[in-house]
C-alpha atoms as a PDB file:
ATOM      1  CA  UNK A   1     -24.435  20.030  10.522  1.00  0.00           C
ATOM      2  CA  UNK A   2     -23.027  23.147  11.796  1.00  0.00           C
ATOM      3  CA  UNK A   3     -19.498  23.291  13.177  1.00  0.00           C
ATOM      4  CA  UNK A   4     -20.049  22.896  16.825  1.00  0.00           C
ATOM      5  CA  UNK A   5     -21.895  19.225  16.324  1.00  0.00           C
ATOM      6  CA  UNK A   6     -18.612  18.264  14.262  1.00  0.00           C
ATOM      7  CA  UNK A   7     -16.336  18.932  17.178  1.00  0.00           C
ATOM      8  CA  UNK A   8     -16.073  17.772  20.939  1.00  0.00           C
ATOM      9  CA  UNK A   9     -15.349  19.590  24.266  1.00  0.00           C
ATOM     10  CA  UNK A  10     -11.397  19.190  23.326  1.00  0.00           C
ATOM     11  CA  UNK A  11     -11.802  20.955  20.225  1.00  0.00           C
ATOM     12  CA  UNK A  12     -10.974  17.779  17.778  1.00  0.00           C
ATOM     13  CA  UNK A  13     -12.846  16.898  15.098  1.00  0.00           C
ATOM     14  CA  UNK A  14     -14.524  13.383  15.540  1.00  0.00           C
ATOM     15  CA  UNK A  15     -12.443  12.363  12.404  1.00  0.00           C
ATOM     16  CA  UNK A  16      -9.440  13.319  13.916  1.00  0.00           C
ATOM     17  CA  UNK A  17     -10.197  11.419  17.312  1.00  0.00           C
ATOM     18  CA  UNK A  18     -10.821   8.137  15.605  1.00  0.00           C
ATOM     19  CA  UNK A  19      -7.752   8.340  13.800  1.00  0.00           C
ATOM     20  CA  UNK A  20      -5.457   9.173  16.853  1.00  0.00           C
ATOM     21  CA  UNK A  21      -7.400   6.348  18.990  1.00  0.00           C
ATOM     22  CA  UNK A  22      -6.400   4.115  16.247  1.00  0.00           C
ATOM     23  CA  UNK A  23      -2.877   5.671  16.351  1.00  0.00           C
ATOM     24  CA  UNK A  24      -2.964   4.470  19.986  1.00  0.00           C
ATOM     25  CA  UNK A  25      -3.837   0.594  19.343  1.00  0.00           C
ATOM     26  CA  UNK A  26      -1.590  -0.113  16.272  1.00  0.00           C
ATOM     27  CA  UNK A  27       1.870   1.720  18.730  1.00  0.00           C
ATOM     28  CA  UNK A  28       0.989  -1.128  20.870  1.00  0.00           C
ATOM     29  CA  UNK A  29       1.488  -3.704  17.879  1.00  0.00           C
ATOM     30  CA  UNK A  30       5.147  -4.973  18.269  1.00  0.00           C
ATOM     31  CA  UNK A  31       7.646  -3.695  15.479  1.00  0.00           C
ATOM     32  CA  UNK A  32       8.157  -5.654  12.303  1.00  0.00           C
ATOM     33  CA  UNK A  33      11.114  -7.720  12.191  1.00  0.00           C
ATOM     34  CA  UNK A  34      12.456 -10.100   9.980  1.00  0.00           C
ATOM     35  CA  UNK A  35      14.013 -13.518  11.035  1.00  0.00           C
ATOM     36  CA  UNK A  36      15.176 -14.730   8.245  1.00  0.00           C
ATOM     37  CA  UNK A  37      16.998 -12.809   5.294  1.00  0.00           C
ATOM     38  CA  UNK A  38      17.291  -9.700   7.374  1.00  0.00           C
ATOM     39  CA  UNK A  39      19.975  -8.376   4.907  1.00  0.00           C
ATOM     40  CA  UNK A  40      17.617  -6.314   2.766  1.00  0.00           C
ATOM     41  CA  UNK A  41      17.404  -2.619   2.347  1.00  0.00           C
ATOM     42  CA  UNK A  42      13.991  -1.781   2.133  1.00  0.00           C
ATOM     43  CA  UNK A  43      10.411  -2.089   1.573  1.00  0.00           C
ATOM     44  CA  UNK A  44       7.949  -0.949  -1.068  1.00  0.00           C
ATOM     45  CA  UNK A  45       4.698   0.185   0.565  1.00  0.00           C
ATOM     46  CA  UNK A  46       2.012  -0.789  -2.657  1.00  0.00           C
ATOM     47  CA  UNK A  47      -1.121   1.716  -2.645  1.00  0.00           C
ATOM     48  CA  UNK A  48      -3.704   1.417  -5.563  1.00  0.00           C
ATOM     49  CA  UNK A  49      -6.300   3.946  -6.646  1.00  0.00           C
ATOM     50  CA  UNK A  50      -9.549   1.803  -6.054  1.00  0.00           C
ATOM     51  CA  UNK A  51     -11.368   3.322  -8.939  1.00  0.00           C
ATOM     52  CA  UNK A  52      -8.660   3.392 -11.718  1.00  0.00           C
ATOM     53  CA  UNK A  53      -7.514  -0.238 -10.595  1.00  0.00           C
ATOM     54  CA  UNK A  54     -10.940  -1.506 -11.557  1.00  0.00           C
ATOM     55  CA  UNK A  55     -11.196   0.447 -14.801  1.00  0.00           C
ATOM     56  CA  UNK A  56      -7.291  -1.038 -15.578  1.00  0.00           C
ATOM     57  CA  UNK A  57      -8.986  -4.305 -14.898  1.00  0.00           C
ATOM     58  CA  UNK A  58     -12.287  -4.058 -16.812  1.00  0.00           C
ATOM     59  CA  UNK A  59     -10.141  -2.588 -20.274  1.00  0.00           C
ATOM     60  CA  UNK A  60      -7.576  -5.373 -19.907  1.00  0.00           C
ATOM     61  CA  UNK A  61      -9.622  -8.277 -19.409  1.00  0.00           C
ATOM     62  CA  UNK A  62     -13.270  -6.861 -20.419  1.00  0.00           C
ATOM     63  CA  UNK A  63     -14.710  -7.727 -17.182  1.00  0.00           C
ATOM     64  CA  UNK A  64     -14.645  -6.749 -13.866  1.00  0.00           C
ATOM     65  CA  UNK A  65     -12.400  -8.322 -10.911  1.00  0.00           C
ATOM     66  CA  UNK A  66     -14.826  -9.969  -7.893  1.00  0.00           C
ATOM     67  CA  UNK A  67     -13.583  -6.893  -5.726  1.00  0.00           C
ATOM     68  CA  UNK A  68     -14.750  -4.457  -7.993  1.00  0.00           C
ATOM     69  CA  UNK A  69     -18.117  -5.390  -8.491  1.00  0.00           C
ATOM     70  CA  UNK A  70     -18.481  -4.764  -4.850  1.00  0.00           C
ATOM     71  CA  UNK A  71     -16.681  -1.363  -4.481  1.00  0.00           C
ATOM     72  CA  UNK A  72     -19.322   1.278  -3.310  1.00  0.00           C
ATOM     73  CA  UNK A  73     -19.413   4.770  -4.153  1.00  0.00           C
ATOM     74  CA  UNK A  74     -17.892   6.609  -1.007  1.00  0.00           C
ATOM     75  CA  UNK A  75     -17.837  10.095   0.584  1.00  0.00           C
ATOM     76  CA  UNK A  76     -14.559   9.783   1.982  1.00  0.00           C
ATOM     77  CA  UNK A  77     -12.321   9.684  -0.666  1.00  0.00           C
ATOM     78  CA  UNK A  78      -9.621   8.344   1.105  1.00  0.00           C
ATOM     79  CA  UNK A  79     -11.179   5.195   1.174  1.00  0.00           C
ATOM     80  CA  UNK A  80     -10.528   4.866  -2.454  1.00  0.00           C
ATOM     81  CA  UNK A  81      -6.944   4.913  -1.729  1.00  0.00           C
ATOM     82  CA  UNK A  82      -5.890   1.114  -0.820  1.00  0.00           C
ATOM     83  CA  UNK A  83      -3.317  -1.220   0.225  1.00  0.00           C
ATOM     84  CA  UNK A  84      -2.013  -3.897  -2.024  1.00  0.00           C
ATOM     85  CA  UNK A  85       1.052  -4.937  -0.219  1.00  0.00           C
ATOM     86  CA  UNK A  86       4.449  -4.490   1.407  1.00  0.00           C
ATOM     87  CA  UNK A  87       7.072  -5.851   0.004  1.00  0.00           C
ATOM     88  CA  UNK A  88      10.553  -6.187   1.056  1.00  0.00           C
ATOM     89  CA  UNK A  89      13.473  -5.701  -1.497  1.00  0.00           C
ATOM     90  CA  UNK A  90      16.198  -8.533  -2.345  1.00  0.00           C
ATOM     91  CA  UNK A  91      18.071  -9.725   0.079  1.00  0.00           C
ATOM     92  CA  UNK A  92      22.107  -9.712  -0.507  1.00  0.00           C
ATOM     93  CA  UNK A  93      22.252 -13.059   0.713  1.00  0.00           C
ATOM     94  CA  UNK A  94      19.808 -14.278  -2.296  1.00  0.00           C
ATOM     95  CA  UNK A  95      21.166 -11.911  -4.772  1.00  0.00           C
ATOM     96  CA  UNK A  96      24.518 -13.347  -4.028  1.00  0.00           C
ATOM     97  CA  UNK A  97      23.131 -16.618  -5.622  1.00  0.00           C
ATOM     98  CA  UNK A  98      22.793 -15.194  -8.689  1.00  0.00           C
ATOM     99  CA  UNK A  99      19.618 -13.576  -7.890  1.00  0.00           C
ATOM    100  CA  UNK A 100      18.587 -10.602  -9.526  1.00  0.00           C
ATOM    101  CA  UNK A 101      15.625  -8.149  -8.870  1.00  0.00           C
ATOM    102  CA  UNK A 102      13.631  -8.469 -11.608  1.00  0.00           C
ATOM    103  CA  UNK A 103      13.407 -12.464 -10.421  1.00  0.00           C
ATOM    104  CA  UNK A 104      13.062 -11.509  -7.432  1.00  0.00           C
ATOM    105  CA  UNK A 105      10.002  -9.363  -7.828  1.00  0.00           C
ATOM    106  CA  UNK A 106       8.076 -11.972  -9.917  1.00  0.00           C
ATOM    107  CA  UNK A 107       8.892 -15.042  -7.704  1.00  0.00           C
ATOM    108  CA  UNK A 108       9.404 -13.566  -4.317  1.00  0.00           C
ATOM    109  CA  UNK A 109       9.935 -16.085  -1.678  1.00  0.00           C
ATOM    110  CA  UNK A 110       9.346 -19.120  -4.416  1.00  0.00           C
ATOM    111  CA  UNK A 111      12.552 -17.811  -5.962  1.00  0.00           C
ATOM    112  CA  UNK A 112      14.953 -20.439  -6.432  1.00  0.00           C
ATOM    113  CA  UNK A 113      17.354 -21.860  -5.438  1.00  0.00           C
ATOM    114  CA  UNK A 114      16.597 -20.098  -2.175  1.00  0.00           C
ATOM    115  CA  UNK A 115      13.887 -19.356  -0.397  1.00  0.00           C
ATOM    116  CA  UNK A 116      12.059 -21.827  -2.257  1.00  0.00           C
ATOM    117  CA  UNK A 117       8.798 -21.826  -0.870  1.00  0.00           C
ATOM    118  CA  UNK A 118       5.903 -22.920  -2.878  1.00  0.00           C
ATOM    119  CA  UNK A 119       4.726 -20.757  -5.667  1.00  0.00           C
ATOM    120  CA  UNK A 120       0.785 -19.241  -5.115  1.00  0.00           C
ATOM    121  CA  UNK A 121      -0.867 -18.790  -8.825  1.00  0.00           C
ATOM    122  CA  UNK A 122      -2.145 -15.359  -8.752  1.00  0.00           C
ATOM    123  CA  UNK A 123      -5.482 -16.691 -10.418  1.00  0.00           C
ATOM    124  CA  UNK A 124      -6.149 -18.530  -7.169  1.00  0.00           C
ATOM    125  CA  UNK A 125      -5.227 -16.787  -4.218  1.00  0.00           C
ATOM    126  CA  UNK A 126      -7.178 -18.231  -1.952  1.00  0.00           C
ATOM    127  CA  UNK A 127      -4.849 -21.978  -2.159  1.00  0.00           C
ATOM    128  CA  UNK A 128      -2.191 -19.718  -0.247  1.00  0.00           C
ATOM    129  CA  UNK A 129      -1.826 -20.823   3.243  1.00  0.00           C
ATOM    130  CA  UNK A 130      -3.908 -18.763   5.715  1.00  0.00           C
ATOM    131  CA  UNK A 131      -2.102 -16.105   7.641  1.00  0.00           C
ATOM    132  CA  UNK A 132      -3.331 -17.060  11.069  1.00  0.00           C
ATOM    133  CA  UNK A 133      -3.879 -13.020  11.384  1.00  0.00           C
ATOM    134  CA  UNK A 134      -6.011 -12.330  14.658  1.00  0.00           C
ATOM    135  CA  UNK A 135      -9.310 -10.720  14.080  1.00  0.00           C
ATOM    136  CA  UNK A 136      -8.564  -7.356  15.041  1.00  0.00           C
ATOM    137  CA  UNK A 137      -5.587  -6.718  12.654  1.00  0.00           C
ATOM    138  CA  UNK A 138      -8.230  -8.744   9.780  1.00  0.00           C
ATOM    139  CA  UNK A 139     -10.854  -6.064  10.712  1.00  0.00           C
ATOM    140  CA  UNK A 140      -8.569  -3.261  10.635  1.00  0.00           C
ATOM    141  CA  UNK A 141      -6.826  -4.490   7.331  1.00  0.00           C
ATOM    142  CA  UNK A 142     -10.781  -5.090   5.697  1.00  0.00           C
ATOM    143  CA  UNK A 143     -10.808  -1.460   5.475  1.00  0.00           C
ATOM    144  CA  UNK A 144      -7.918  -0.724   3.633  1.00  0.00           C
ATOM    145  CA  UNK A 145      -7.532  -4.139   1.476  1.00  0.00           C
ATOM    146  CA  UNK A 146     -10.796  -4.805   0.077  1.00  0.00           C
ATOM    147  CA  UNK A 147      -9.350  -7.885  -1.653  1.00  0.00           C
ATOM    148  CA  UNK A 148      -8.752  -9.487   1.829  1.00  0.00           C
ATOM    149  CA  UNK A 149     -10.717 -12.162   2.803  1.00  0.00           C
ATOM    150  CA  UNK A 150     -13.859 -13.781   1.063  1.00  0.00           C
ATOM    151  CA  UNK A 151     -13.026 -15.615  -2.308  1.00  0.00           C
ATOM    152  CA  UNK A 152     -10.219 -12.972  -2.899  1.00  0.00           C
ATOM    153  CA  UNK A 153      -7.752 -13.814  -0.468  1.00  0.00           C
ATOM    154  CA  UNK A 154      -5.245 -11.124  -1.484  1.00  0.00           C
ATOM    155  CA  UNK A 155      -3.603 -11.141   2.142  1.00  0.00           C
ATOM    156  CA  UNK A 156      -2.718 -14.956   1.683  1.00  0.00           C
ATOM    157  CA  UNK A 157      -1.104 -14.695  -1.292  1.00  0.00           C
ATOM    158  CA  UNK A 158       1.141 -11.282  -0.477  1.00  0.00           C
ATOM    159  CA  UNK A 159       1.859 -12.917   2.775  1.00  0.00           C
ATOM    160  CA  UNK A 160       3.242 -15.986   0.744  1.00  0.00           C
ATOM    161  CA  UNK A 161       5.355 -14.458  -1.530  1.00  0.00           C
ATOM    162  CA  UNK A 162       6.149 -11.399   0.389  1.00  0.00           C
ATOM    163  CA  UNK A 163       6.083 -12.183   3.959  1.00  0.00           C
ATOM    164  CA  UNK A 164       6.354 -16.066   4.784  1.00  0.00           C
ATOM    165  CA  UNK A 165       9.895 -16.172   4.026  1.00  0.00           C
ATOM    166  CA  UNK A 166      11.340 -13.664   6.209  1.00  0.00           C
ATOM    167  CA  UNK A 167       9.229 -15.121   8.774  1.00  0.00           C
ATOM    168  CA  UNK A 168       7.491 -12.170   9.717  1.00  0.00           C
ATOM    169  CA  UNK A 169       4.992 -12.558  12.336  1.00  0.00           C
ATOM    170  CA  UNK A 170       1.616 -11.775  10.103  1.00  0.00           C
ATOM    171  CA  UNK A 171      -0.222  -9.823  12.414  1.00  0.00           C
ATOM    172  CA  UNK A 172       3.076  -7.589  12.652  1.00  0.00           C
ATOM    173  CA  UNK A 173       3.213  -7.282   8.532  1.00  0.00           C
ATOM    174  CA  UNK A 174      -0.102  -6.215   8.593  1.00  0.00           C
ATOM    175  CA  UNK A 175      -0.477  -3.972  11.591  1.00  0.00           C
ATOM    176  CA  UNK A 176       2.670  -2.344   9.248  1.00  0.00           C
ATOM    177  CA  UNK A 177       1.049  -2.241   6.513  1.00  0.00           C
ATOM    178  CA  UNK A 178      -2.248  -0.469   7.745  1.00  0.00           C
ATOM    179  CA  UNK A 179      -0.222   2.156  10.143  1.00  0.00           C
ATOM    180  CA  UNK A 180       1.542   3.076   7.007  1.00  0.00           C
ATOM    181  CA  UNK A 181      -1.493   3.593   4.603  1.00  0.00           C
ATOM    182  CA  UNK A 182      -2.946   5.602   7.675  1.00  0.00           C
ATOM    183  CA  UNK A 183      -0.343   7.591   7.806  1.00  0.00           C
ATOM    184  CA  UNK A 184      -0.190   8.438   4.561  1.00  0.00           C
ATOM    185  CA  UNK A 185      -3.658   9.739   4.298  1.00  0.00           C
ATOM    186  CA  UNK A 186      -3.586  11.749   7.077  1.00  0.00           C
ATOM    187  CA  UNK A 187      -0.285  14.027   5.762  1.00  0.00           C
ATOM    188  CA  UNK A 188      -0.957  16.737   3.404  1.00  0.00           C
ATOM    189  CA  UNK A 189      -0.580  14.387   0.456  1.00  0.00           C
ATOM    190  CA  UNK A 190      -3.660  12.541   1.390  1.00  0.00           C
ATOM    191  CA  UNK A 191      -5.247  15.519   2.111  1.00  0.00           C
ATOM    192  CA  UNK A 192      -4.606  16.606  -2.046  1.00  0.00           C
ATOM    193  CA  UNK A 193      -5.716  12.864  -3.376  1.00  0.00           C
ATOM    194  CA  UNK A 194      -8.968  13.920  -1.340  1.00  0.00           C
ATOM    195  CA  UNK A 195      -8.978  17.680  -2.486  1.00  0.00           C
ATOM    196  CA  UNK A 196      -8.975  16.660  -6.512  1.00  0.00           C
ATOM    197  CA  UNK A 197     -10.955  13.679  -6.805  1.00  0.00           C
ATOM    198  CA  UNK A 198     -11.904  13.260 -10.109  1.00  0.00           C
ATOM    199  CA  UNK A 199     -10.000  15.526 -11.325  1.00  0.00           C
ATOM    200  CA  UNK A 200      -6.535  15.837 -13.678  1.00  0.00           C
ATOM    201  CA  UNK A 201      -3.938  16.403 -11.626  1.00  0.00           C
ATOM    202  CA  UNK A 202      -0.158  17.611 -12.539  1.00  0.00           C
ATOM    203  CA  UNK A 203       3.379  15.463 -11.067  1.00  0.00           C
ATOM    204  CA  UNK A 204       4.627  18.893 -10.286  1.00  0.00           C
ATOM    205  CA  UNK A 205       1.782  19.170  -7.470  1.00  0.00           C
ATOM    206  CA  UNK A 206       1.884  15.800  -6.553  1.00  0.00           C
ATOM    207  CA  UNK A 207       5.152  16.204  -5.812  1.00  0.00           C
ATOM    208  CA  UNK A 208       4.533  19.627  -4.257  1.00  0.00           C
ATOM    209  CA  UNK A 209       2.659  17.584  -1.974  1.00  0.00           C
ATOM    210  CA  UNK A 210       4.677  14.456  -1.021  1.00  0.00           C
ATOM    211  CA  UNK A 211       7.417  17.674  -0.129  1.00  0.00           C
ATOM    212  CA  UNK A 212       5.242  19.378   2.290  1.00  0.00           C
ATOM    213  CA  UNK A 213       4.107  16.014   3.842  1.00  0.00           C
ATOM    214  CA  UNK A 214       7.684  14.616   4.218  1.00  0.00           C
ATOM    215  CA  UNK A 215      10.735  16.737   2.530  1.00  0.00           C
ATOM    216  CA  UNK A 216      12.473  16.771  -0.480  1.00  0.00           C
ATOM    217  CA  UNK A 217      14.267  13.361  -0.412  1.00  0.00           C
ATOM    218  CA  UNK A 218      10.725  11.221  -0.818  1.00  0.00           C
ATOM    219  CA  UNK A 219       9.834  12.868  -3.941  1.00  0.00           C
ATOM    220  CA  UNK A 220      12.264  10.490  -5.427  1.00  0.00           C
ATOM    221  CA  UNK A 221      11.092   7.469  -3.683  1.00  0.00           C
ATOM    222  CA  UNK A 222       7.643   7.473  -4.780  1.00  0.00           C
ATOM    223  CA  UNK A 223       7.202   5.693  -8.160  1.00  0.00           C
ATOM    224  CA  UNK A 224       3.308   6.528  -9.713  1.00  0.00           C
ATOM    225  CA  UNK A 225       1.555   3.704 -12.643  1.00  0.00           C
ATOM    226  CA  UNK A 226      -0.418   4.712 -15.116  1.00  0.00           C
ATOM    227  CA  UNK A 227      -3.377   3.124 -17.120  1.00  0.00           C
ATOM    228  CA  UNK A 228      -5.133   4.601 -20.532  1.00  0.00           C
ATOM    229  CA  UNK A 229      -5.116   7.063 -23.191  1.00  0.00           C
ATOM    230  CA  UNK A 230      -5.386   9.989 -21.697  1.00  0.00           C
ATOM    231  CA  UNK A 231      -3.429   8.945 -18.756  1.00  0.00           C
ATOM    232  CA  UNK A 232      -5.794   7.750 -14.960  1.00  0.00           C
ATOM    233  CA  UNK A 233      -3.696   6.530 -11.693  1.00  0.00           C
ATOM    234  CA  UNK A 234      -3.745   3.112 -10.839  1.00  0.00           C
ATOM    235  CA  UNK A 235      -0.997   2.312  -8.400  1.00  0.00           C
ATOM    236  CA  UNK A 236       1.668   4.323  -5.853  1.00  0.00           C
ATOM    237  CA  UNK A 237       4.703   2.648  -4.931  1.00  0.00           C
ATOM    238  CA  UNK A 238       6.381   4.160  -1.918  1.00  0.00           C
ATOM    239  CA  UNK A 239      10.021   2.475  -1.026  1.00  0.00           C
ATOM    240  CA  UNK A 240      10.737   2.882   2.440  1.00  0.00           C
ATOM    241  CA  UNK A 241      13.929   1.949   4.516  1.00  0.00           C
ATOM    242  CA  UNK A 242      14.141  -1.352   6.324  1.00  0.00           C
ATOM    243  CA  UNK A 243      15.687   0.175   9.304  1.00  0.00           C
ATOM    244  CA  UNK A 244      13.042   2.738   9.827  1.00  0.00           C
ATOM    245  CA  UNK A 245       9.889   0.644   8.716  1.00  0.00           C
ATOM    246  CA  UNK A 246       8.951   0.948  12.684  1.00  0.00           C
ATOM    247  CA  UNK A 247       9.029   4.539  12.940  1.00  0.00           C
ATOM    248  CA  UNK A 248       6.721   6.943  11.896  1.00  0.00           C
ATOM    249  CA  UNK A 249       6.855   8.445   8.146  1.00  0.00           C
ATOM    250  CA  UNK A 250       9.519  11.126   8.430  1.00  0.00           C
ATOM    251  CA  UNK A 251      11.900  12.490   5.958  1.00  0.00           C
ATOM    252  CA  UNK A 252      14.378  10.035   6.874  1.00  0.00           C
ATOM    253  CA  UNK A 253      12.055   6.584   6.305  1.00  0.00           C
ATOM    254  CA  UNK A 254      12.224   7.495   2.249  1.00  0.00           C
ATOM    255  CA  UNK A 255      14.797   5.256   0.190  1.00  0.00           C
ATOM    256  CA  UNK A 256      15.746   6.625  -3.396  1.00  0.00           C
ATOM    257  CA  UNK A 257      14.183   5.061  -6.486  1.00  0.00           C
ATOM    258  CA  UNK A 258      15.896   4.743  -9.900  1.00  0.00           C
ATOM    259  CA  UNK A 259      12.212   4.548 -12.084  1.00  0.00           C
ATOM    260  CA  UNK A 260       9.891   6.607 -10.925  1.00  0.00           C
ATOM    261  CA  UNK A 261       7.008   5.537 -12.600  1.00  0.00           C
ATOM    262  CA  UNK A 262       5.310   5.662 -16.186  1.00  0.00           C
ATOM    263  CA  UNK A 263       2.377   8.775 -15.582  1.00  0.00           C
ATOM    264  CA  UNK A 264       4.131  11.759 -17.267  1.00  0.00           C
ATOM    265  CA  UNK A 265       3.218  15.699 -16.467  1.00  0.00           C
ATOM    266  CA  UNK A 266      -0.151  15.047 -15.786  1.00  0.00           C
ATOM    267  CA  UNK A 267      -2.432  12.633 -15.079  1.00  0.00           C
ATOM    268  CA  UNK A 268      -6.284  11.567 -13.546  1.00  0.00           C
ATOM    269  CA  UNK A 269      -7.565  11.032 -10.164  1.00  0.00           C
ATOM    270  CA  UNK A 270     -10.288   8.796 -11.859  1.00  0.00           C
ATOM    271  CA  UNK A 271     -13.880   9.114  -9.771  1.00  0.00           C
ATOM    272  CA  UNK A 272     -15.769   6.291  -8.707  1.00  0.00           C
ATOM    273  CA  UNK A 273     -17.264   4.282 -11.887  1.00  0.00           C
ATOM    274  CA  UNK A 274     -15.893   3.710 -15.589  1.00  0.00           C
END
């Protein structure tokens, strides 16, 4: 297709137009607030790399997950980078009890003594309340969290131990959630995960690339998790303040992390199959 077919009378790619149109529907959402347990000071935004996820699975366990054996070779390779979750960091008030975040990070809101709420077995997602998400935010979030829905149900359970407790309205956690893997993609450090598909890739560049999307200061917020011998990427954690988690990503939104993740100088951008 030559280049004229690719673009309208504006000049925009069609890409680009579907992205801002969707731009357009999630600023209508209503920001993301927390009603209970506000005193926290930020949020990790959970990405996975589809393809090195399932291989992490299939070595660990010798099999494959139910989502995997469903994931389909695409040509946008953004779509192999997914959501897993958003997760809010310990709040003072529970950490205070005696709380600390390694607890806090394995238990979530069934940490006790407070917030108590029923514990979800990871093995069995799907006995986590529904979210009562509308339609529209569950279509939008099908195409960034393949594990949501069907006889996965991975947006019950991080709803129940990340979200239920704070009282988050759900389709607000998740309209977060997908604006914020959006945007992501669609800075210059998406643009790179897309450019070297497949391919080994150094920190140095990643991190050359998380600068010219967003500064300096969110190199050290962005923790990367590594599977195998040699090294593939399976997971990017991106901590985020709480007090800017309704603004666009800017250089501001970025909250330091001590660990920074486990992938060394270099690592793979693992294609689709293992």
């Amino acid at each position: 297709m030559d280049k004229d077919k690719k673009m309208n009378n504006s000049g925009r790619s069609i890409p680009a137009l579907i992205f801002l149109f969707f731009l357009s529907k999630t600023a209508l959402a209503e920001p993301l607030e927390a009603k209970r347990y506000a005193d926290f000071s930020h949020y990790t935004l959970a990405l996975s790399w589809q393809t090195d996820a399932c291989q992490s699975q299939y070595k660990r366990y010798k099999k494959d997950a139910k989502i995997c054996k469903k994931q389909k070779k695409s040509h946008d390779k953004h779509a192999y980078l997914t959501v897993h979750g958003l997760w809010p960091s310990l709040p003072t008030s529970i950490a205070a009890l005696g709380v600390d975040e390694k607890r806090w990070m394995h238990y979530g809101c069934a940490t006790r003594p407070l917030p108590d709420l029923p514990e979800v077995n990871t093995s069995n997602k799907c006995n986590a309340p529904i979210t009562g998400i509308s339609l529209e935010v569950a279509s939008k979030l099908a195409d960034l969290m393949p594990a949501a829905g069907g006889d996965s149900c991975l947006e019950r359970y991080e709803y129940a131990k990340h979200g239920a407790c704070f009282g988050f309205n759900s389709n607000d956690y998740f309209d977060t959630m997908v604006r914020l893997s959006y945007e992501v993609k669609q800075q210059q450090l998406g643009e790179f995960i897309q450019k070297h598909y497949g391919e080994v890739i150094t920190r140095e560049a990643f991190n050359q690339a998380v600068k010219e999307s967003w500064g300096d200061n969110a190199i050290k917020a962005i923790k990367l998790n590594c599977h195998g011998n040699p090294a593939y990427l399976t997971d990017i954690h991106i901590t985020l303040r709480a007090d800017k988690i309704n603004l666009p990503l800017h250089s501001a939104s970025f909250a330091e992390q001590k660990y920074l993740g486990n992938c060394g100088n270099s690592f793979r951008l693992d294609a689709f199959g293992y």
